[in-house]
Protein backbone atom coordinates (compact mmCIF):
# COMPACT_ATOMS: atom_id res chain seq x y z
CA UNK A 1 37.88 -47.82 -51.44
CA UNK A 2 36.04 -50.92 -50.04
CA UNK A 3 33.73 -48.94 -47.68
CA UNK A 4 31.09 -46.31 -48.38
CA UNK A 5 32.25 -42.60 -47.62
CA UNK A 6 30.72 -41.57 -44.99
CA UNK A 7 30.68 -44.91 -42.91
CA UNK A 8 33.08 -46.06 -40.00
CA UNK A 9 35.04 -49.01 -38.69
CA UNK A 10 32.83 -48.97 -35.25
CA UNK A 11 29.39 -48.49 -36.97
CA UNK A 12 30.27 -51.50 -39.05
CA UNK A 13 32.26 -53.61 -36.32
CA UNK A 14 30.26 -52.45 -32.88
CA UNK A 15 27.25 -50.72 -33.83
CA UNK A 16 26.21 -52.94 -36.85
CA UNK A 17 27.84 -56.00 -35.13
CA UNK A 18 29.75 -57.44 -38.56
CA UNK A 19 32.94 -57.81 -37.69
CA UNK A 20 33.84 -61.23 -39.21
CA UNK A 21 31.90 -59.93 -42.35
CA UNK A 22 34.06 -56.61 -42.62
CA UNK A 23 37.31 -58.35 -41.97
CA UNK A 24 37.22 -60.86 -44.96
CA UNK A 25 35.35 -58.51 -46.79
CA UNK A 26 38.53 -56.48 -46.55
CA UNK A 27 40.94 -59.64 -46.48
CA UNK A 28 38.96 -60.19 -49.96
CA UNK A 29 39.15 -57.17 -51.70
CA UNK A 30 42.81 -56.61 -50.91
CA UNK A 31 43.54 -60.02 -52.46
CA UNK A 32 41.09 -59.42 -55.20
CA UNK A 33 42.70 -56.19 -55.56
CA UNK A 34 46.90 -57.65 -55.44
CA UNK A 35 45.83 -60.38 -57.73
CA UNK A 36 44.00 -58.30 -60.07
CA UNK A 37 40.85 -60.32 -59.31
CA UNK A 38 37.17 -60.38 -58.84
CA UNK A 39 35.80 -61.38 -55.63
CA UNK A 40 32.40 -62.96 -54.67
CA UNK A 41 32.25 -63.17 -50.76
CA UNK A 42 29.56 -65.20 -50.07
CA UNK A 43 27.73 -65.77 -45.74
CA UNK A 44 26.69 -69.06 -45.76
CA UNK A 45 24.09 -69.84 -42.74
CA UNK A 46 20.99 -71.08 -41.90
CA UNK A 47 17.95 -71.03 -43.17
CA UNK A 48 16.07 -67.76 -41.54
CA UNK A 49 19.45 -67.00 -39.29
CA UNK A 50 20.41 -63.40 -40.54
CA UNK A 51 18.18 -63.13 -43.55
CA UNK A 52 18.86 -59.32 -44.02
CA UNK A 53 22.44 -59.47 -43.70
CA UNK A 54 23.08 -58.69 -47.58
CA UNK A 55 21.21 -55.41 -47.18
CA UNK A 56 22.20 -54.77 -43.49
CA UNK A 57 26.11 -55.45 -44.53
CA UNK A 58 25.67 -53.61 -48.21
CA UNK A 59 24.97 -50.33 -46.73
CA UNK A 60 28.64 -50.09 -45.52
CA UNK A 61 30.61 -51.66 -48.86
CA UNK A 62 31.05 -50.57 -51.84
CA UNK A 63 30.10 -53.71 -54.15
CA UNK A 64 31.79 -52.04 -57.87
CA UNK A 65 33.96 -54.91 -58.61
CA UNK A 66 33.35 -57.47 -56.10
CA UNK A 67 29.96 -58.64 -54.92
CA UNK A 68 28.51 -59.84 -51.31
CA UNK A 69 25.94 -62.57 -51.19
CA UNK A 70 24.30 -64.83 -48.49
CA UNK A 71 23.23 -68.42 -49.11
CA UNK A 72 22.28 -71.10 -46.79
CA UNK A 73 23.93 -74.38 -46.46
CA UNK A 74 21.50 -76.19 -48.09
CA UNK A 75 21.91 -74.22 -51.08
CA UNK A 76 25.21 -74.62 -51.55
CA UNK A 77 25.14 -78.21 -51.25
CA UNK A 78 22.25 -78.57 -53.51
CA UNK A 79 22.57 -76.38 -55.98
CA UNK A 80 25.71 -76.22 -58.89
CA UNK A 81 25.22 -72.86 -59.68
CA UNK A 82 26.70 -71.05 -55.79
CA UNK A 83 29.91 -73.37 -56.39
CA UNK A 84 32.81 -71.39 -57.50
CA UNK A 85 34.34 -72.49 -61.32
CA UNK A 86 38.08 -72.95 -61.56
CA UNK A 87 39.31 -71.22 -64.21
CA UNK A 88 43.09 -70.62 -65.69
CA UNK A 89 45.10 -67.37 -65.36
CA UNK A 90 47.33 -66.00 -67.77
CA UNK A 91 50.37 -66.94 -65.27
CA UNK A 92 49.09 -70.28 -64.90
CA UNK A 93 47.78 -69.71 -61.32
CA UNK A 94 44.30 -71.48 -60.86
CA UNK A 95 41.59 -69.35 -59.51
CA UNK A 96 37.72 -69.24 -58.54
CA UNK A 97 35.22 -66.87 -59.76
């Protein structure tokens, strides 16, 4: 389950207005989940544009395995530590954590 019991498709899509956030969140988890794979969606944005969107969109997904985060652009071109690692896979598949 990748949504919250008790929460909807319309509160999260037309009520809560996230509907490019709940699509790859579930695009994610479903590849997360096929590959056997953790998953680390992040919003990138900017600066004060949608500042509460972690806790706004968190309400609605359940975050057990996989985790939601927002950073701004500048952050990910500044700092190392948002950019994905490459690591191996025991079929040889290279993937990003």
């Amino acid at each position: 389950m990748v949504i919250k019991a008790g929460h909807t498709f319309d509160q999260i899509v037309f009520e809560g207005r996230m509907y490019e956030l709940l699509r790859f969140w579930l695009l994610g988890t479903w590849m997360a989940k096929t590959t056997k794979q953790k998953i680390h969606a992040r919003q990138f944005g900017p600066g004060k544009m949608e500042e509460g969107i972690v806790t706004k969109f968190s309400e609605h997904i359940v975050q057990d395995t996989h985790a939601f985060q927002r950073a701004t652009w500048r952050q990910s071109t500044s700092s190392s530590s948002l950019m994905p690692q490459r690591t191996q896979t025991n079929n040889g598949l290279s993937t990003t954590c």
